[in-house]
PDB file of N, CA and C in Angstrom:
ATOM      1  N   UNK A   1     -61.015  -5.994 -94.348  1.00  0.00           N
ATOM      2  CA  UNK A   1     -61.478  -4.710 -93.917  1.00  0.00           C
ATOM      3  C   UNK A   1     -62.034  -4.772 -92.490  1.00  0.00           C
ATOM      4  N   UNK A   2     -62.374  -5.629 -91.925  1.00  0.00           N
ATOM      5  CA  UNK A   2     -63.264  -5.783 -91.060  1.00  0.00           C
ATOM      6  C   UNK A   2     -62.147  -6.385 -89.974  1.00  0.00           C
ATOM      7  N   UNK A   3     -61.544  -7.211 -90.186  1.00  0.00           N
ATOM      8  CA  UNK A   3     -60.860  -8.478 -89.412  1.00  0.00           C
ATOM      9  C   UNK A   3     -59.823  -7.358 -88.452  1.00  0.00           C
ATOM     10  N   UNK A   4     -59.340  -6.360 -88.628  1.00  0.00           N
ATOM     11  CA  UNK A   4     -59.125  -5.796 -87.073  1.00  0.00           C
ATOM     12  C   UNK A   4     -59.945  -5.091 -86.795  1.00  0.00           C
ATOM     13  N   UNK A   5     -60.976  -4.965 -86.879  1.00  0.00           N
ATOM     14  CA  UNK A   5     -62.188  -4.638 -86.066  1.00  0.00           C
ATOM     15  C   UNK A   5     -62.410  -5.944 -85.202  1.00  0.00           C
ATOM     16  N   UNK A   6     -62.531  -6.772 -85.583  1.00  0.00           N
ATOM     17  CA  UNK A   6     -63.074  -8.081 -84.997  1.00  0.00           C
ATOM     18  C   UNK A   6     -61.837  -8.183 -84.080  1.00  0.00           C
ATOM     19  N   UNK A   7     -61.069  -8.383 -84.489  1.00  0.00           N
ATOM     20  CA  UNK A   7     -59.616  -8.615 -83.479  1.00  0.00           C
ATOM     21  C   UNK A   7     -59.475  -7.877 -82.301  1.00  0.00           C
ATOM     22  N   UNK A   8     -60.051  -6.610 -82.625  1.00  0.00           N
ATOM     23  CA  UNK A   8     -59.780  -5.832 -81.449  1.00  0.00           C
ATOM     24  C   UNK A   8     -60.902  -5.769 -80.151  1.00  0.00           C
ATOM     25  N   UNK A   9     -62.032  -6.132 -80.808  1.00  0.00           N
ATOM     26  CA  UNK A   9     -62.785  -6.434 -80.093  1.00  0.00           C
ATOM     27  C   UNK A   9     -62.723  -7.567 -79.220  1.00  0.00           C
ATOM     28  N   UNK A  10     -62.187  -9.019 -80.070  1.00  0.00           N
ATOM     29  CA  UNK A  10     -62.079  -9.489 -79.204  1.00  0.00           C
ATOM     30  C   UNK A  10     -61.246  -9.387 -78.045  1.00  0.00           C
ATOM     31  N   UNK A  11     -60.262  -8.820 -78.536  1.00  0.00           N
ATOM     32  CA  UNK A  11     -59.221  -8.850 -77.355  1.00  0.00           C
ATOM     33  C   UNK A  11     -59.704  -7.858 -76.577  1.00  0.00           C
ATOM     34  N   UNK A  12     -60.412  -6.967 -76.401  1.00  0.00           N
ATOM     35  CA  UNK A  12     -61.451  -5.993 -75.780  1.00  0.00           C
ATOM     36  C   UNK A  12     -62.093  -6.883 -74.836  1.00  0.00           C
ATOM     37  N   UNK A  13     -62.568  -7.588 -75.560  1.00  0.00           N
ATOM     38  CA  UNK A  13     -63.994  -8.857 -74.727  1.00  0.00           C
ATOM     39  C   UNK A  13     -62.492 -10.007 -73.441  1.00  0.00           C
ATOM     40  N   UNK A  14     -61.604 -10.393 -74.067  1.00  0.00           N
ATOM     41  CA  UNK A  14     -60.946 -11.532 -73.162  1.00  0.00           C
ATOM     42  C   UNK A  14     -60.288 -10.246 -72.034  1.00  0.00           C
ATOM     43  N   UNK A  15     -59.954  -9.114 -72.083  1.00  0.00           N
ATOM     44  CA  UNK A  15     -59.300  -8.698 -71.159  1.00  0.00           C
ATOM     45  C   UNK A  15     -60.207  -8.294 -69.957  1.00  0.00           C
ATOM     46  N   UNK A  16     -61.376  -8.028 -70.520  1.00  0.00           N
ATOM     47  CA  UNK A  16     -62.911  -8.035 -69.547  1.00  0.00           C
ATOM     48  C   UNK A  16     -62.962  -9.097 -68.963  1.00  0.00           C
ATOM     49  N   UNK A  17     -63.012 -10.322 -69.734  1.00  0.00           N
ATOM     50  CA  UNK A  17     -62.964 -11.543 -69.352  1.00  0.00           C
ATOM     51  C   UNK A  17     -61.692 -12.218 -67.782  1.00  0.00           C
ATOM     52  N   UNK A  18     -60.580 -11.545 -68.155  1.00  0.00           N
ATOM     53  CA  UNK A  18     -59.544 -11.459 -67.309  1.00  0.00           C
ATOM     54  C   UNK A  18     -59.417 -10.715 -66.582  1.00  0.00           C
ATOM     55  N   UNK A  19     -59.844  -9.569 -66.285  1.00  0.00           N
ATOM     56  CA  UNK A  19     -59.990  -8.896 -65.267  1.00  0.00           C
ATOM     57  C   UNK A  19     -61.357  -9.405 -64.110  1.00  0.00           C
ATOM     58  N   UNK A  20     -62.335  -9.666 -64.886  1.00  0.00           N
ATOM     59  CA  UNK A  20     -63.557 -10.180 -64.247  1.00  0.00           C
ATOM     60  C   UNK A  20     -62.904 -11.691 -63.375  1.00  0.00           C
ATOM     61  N   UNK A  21     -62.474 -12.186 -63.990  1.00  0.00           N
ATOM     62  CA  UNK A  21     -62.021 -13.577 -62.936  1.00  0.00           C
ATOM     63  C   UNK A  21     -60.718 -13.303 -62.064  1.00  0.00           C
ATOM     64  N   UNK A  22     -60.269 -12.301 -62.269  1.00  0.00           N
ATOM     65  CA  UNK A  22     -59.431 -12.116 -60.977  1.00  0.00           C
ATOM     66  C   UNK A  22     -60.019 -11.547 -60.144  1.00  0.00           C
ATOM     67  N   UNK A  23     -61.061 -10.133 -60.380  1.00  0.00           N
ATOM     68  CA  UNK A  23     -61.731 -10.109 -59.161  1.00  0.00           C
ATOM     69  C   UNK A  23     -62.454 -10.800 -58.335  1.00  0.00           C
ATOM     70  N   UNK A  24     -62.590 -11.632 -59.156  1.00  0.00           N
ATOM     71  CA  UNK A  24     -63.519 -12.983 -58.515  1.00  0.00           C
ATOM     72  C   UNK A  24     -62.882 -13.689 -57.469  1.00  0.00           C
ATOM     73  N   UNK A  25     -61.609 -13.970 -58.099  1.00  0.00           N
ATOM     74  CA  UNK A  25     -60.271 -14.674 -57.289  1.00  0.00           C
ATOM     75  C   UNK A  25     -60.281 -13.702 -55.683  1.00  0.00           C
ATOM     76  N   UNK A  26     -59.872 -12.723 -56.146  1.00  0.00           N
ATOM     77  CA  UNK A  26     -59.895 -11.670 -55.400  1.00  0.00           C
ATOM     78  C   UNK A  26     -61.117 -12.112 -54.059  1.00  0.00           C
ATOM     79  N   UNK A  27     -61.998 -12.081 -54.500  1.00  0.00           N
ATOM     80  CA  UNK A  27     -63.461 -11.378 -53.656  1.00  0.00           C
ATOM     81  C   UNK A  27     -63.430 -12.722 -52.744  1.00  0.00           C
ATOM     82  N   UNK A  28     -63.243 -14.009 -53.654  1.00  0.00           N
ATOM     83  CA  UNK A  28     -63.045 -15.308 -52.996  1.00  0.00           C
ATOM     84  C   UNK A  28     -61.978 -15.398 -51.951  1.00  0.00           C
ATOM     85  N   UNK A  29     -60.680 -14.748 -52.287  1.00  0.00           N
ATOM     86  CA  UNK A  29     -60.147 -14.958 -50.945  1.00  0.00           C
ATOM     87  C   UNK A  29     -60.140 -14.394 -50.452  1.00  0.00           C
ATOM     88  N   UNK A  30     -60.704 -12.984 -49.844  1.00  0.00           N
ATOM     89  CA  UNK A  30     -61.670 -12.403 -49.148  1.00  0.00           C
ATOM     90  C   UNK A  30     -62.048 -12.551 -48.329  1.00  0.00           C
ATOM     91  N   UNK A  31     -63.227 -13.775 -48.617  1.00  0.00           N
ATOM     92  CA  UNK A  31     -63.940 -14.288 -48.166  1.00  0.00           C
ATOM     93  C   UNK A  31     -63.087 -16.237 -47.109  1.00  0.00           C
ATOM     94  N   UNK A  32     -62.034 -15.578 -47.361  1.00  0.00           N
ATOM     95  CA  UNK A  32     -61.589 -16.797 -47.016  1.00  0.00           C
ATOM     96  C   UNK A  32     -61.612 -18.252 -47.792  1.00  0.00           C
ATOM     97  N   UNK A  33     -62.003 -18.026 -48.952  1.00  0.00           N
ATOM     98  CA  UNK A  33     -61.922 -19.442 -49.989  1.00  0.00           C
ATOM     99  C   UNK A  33     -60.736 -19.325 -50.735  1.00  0.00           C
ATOM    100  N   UNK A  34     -60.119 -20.256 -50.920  1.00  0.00           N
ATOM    101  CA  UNK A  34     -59.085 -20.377 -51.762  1.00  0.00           C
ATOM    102  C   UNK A  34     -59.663 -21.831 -53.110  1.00  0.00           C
ATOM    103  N   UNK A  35     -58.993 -22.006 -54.149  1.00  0.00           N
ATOM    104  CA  UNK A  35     -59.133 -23.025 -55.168  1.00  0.00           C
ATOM    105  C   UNK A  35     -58.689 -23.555 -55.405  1.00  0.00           C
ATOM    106  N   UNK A  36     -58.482 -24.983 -56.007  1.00  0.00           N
ATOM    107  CA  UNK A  36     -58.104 -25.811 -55.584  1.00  0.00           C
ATOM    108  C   UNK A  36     -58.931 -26.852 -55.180  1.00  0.00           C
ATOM    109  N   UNK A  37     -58.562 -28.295 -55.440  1.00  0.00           N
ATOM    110  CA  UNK A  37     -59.185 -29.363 -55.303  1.00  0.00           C
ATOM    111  C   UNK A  37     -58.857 -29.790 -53.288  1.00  0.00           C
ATOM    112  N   UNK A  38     -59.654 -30.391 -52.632  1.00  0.00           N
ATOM    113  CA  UNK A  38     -59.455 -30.457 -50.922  1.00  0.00           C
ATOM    114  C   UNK A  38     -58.271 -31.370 -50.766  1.00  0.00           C
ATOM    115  N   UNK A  39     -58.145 -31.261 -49.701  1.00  0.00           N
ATOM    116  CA  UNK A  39     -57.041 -32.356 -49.521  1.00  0.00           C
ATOM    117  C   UNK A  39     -57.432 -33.573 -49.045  1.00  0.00           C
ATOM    118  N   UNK A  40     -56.778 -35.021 -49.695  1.00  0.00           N
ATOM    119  CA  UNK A  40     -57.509 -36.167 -49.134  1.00  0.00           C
ATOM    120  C   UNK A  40     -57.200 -36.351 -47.527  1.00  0.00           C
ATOM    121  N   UNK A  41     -56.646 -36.163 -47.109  1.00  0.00           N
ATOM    122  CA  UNK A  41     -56.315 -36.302 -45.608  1.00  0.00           C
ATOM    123  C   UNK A  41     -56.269 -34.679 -44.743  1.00  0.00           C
ATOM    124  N   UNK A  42     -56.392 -35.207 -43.694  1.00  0.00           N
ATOM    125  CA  UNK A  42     -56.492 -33.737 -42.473  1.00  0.00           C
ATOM    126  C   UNK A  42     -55.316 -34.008 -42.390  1.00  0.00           C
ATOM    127  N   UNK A  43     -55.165 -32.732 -41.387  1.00  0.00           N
ATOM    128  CA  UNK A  43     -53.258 -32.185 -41.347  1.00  0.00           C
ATOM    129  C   UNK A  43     -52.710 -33.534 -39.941  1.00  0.00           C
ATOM    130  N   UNK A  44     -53.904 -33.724 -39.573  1.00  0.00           N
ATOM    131  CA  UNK A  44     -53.163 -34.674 -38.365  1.00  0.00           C
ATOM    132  C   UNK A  44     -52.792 -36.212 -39.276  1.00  0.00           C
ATOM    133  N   UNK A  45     -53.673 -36.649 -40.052  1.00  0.00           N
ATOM    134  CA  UNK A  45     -53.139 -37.818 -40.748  1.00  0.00           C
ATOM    135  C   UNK A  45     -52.149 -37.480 -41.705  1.00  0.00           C
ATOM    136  N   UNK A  46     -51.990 -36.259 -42.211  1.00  0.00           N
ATOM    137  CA  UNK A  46     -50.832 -35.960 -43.155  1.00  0.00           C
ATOM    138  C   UNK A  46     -49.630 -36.109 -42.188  1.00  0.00           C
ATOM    139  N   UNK A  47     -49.789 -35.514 -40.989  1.00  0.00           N
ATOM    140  CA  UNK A  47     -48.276 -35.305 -40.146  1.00  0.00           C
ATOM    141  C   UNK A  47     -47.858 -36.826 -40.158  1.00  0.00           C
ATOM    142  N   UNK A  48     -48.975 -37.812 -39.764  1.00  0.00           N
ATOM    143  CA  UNK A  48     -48.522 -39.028 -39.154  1.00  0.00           C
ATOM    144  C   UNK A  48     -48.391 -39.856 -40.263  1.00  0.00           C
ATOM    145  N   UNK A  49     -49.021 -39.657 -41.592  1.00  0.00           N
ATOM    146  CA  UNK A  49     -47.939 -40.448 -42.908  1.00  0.00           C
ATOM    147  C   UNK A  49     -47.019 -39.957 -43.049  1.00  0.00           C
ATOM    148  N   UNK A  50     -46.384 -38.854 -42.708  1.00  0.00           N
ATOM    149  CA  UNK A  50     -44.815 -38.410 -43.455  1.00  0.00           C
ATOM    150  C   UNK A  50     -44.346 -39.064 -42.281  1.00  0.00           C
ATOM    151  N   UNK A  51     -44.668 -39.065 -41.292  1.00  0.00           N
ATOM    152  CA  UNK A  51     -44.046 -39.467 -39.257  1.00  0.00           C
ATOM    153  C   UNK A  51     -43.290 -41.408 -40.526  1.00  0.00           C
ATOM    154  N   UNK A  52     -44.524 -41.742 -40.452  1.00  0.00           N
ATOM    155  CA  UNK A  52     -44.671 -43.345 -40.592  1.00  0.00           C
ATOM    156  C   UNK A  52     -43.606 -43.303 -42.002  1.00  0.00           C
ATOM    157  N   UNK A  53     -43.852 -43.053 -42.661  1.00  0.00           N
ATOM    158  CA  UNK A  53     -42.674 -42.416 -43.950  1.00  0.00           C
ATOM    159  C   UNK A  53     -40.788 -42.224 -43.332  1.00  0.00           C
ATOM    160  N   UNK A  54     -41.088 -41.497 -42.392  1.00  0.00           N
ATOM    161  CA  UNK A  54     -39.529 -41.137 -41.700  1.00  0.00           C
ATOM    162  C   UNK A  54     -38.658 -42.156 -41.307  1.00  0.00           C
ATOM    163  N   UNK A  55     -39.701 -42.832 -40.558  1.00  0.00           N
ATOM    164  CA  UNK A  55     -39.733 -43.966 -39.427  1.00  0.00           C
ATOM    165  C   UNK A  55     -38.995 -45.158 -40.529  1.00  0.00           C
ATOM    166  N   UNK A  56     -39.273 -45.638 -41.374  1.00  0.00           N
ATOM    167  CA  UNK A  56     -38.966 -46.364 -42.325  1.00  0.00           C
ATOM    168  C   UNK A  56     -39.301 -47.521 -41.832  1.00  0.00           C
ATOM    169  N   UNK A  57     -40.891 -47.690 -41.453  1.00  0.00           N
ATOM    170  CA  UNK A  57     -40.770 -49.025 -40.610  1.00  0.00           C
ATOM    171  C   UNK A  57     -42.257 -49.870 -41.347  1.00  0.00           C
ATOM    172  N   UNK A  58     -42.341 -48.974 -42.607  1.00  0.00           N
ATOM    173  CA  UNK A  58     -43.811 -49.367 -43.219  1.00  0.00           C
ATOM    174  C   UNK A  58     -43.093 -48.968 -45.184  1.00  0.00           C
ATOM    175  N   UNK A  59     -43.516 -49.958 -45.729  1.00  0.00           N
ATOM    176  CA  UNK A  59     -43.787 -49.883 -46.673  1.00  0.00           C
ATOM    177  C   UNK A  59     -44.483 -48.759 -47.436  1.00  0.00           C
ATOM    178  N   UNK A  60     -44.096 -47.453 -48.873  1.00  0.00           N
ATOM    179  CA  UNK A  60     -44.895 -46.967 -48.904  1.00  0.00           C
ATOM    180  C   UNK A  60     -46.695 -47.597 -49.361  1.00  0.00           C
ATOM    181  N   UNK A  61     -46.763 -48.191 -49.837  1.00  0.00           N
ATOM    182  CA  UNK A  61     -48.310 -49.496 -50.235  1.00  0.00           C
ATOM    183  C   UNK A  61     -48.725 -49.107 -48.930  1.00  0.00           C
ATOM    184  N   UNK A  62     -48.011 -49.815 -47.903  1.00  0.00           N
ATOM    185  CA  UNK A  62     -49.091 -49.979 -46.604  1.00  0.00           C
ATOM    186  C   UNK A  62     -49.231 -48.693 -45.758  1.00  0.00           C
ATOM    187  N   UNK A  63     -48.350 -47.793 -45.700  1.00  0.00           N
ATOM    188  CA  UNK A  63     -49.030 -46.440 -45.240  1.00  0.00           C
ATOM    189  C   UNK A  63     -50.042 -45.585 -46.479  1.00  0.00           C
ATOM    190  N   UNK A  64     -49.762 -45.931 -47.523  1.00  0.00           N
ATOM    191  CA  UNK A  64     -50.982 -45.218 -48.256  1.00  0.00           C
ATOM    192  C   UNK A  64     -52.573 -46.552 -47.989  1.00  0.00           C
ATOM    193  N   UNK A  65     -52.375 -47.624 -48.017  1.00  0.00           N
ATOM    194  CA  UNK A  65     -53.511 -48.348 -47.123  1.00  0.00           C
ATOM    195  C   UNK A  65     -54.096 -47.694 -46.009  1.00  0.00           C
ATOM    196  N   UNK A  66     -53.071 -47.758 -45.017  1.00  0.00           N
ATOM    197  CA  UNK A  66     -53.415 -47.425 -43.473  1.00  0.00           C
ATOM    198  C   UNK A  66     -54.143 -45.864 -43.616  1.00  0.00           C
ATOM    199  N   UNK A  67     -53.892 -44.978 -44.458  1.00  0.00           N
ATOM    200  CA  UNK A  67     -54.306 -44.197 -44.296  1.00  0.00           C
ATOM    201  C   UNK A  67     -55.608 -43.381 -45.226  1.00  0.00           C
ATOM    202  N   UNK A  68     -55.831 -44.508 -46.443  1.00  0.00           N
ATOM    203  CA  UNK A  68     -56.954 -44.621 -47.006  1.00  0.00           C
ATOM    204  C   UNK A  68     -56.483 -43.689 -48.503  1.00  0.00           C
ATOM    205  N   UNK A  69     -55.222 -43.886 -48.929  1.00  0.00           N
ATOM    206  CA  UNK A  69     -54.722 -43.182 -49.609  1.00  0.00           C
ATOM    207  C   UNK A  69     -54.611 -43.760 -50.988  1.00  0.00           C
ATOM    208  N   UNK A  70     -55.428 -44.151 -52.412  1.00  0.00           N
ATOM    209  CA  UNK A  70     -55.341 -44.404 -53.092  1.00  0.00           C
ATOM    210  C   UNK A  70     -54.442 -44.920 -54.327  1.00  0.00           C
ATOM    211  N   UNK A  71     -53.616 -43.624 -54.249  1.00  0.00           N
ATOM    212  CA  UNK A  71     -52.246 -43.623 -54.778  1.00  0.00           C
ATOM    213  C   UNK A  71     -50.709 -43.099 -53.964  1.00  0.00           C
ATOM    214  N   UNK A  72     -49.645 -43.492 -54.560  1.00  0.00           N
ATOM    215  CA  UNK A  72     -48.622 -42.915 -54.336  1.00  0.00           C
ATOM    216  C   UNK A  72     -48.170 -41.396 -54.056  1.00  0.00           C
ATOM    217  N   UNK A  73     -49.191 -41.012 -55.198  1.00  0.00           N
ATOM    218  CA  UNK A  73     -48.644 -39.570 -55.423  1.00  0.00           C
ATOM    219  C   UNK A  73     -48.654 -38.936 -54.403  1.00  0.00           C
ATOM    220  N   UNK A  74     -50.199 -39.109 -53.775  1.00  0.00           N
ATOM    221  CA  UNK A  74     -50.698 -37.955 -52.870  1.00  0.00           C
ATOM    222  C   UNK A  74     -49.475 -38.268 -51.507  1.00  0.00           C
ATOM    223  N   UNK A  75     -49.198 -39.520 -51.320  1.00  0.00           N
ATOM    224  CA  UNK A  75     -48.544 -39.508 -50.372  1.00  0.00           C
ATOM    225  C   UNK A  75     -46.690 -38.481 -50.333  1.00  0.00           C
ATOM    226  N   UNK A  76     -45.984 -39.190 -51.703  1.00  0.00           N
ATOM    227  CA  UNK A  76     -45.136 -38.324 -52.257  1.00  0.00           C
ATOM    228  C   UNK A  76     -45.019 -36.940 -51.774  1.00  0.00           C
ATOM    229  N   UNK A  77     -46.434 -36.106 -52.058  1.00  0.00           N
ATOM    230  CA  UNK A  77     -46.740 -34.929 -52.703  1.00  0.00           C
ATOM    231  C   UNK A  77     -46.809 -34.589 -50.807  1.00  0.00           C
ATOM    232  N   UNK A  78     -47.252 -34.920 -50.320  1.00  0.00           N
ATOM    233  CA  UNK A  78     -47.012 -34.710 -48.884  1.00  0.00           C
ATOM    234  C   UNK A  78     -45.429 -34.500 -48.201  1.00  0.00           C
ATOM    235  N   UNK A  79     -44.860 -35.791 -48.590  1.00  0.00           N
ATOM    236  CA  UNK A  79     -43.268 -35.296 -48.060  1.00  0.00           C
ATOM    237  C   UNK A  79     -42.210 -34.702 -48.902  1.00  0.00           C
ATOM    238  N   UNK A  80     -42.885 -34.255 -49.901  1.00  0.00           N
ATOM    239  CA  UNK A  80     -42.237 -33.415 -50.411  1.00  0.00           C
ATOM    240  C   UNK A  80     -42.240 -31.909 -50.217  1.00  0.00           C
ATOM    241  N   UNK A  81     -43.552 -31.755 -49.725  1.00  0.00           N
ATOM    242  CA  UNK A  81     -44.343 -30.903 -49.051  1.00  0.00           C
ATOM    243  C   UNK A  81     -43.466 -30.513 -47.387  1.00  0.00           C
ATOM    244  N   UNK A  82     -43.328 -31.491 -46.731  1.00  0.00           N
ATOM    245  CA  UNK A  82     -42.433 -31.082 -45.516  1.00  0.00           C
ATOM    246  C   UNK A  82     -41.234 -30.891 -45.732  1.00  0.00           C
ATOM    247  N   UNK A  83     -40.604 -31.302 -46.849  1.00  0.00           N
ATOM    248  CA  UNK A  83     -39.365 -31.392 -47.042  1.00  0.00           C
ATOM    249  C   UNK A  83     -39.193 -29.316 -47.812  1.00  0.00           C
ATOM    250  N   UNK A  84     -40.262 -29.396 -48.182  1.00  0.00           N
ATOM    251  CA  UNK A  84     -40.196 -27.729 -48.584  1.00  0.00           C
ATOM    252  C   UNK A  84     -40.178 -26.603 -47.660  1.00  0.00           C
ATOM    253  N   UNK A  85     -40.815 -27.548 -46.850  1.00  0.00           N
ATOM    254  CA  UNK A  85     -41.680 -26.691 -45.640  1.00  0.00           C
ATOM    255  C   UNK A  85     -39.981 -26.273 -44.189  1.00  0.00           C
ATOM    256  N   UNK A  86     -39.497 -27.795 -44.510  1.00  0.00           N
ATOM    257  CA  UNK A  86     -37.921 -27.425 -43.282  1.00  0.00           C
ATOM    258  C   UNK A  86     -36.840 -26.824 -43.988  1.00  0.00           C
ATOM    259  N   UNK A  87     -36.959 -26.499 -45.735  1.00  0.00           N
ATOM    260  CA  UNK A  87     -36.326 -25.656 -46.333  1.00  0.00           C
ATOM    261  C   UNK A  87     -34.942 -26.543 -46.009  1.00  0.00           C
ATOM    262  N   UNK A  88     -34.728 -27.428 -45.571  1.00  0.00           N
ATOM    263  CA  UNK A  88     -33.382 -28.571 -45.726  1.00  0.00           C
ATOM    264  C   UNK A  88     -33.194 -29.994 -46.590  1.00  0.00           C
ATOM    265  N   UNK A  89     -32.629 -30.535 -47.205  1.00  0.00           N
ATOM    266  CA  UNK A  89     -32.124 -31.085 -47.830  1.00  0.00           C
ATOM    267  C   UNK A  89     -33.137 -32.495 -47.742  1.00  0.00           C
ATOM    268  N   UNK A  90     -32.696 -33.028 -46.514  1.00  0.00           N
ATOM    269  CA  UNK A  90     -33.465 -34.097 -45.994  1.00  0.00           C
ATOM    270  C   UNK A  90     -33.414 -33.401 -44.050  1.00  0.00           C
ATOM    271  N   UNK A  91     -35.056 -33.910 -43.604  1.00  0.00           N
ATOM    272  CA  UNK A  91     -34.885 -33.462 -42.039  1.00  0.00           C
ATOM    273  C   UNK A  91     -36.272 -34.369 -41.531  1.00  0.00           C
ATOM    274  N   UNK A  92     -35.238 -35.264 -40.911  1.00  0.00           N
ATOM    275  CA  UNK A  92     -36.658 -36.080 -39.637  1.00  0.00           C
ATOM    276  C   UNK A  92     -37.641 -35.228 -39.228  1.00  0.00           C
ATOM    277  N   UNK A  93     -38.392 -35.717 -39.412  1.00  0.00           N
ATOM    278  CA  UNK A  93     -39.927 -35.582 -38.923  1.00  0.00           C
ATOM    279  C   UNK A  93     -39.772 -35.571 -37.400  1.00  0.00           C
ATOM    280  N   UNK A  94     -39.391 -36.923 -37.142  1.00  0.00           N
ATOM    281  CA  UNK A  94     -39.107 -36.645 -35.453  1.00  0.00           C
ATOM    282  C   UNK A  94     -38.627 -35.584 -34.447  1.00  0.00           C
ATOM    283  N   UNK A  95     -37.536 -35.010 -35.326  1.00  0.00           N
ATOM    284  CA  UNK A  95     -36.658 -33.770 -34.269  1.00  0.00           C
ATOM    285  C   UNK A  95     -37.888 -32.667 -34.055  1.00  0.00           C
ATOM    286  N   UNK A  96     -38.993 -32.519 -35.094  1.00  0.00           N
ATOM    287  CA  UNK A  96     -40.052 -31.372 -34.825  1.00  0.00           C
ATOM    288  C   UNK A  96     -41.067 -31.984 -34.110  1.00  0.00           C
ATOM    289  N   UNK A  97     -41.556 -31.331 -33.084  1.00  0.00           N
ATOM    290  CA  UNK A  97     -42.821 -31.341 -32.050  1.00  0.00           C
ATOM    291  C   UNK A  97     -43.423 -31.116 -32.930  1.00  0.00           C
ATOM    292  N   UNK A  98     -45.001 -32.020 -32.592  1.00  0.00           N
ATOM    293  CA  UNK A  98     -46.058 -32.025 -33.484  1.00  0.00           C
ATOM    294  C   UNK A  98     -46.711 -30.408 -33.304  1.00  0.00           C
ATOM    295  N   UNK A  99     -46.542 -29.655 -32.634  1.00  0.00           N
ATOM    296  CA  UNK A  99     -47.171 -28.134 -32.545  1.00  0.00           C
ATOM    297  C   UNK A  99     -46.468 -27.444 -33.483  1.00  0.00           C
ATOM    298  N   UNK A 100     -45.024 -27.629 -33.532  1.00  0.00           N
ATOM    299  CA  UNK A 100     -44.491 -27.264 -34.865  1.00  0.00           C
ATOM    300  C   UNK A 100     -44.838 -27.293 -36.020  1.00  0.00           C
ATOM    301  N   UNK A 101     -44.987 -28.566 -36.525  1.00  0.00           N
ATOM    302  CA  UNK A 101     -45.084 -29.200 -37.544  1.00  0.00           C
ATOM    303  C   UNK A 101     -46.357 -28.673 -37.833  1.00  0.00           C
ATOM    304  N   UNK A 102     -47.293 -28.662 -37.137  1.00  0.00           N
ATOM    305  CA  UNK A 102     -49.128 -28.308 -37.642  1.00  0.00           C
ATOM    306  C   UNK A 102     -49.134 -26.617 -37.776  1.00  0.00           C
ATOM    307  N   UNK A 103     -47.999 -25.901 -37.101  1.00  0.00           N
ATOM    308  CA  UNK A 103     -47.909 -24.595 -37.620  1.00  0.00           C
ATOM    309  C   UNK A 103     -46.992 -24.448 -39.126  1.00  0.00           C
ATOM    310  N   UNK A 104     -46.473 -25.023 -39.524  1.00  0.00           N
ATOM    311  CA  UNK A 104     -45.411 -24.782 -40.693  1.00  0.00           C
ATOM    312  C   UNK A 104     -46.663 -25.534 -41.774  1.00  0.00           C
ATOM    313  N   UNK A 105     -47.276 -26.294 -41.434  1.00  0.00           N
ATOM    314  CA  UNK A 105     -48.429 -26.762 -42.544  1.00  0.00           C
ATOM    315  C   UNK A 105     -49.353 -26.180 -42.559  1.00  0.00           C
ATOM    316  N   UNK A 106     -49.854 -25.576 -41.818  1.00  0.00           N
ATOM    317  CA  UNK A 106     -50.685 -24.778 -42.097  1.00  0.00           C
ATOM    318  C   UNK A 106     -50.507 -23.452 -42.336  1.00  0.00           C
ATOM    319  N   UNK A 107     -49.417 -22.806 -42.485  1.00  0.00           N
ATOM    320  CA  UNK A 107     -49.057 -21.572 -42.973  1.00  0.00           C
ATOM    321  C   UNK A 107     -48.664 -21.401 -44.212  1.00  0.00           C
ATOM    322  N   UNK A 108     -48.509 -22.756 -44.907  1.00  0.00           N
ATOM    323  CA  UNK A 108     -47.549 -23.208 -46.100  1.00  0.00           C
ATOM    324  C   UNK A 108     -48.981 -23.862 -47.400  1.00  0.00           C
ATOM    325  N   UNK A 109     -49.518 -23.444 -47.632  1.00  0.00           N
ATOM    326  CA  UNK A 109     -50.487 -23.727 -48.628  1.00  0.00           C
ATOM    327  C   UNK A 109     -49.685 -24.513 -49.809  1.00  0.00           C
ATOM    328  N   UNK A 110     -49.664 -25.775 -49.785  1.00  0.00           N
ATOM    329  CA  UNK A 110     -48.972 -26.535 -51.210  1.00  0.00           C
ATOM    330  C   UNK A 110     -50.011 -26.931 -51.318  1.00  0.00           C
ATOM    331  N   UNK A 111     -50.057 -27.688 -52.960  1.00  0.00           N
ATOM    332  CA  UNK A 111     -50.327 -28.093 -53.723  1.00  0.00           C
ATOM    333  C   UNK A 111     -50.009 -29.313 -54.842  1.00  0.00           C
TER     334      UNK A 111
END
């Protein structure tokens, strides 16, 4: 007797619930915040591990060393990241000027 009363309420209560955290989302980027965990590297050491990556003249181990990079992934997750970003198949790092490159990353929010 009761149990769609209760049902409806709740689903009453989660859509409050869901509307309330998108405005939130909302108000946050706004404000210029986005979410999301930071990135371990700045865009200038990101350019120059995918650079050192291209180059094929380093091991991936020792450019995630050189650049204080814990794991594989994050490095991965970077040139996969440019590789999204030149919208081509495979594309040297080299043929793009670094003014390029720091505009297409920073317009391109990955994750």
């Amino acid at each position: 007797m009761y149990h769609p009363q209760f049902g409806a309420l709740a689903e009453f209560e989660r859509n409050l619930i869901r509307e309330r955290t998108r405005a939130g989302f909302r108000a946050a980027k706004a404000r210029g915040r986005s979410g999301g965990r930071p990135k371990s590297l700045d865009f200038d050491k990101r350019v120059l591990a995918v650079r050192l990556y291209d180059e094929r003249g380093h091991t991936v181990d020792e450019i995630c060393k050189m650049m204080g990079i814990s794991t594989k992934t994050a490095l991965y997750k970077y040139i996969e990241a440019e590789l999204v970003i030149t919208s081509k198949p495979y594309v040297s790092v080299r043929s793009f000027p670094l003014v390029q490159l720091r505009k297409r990353f920073r317009n391109n929010n990955y994750k």
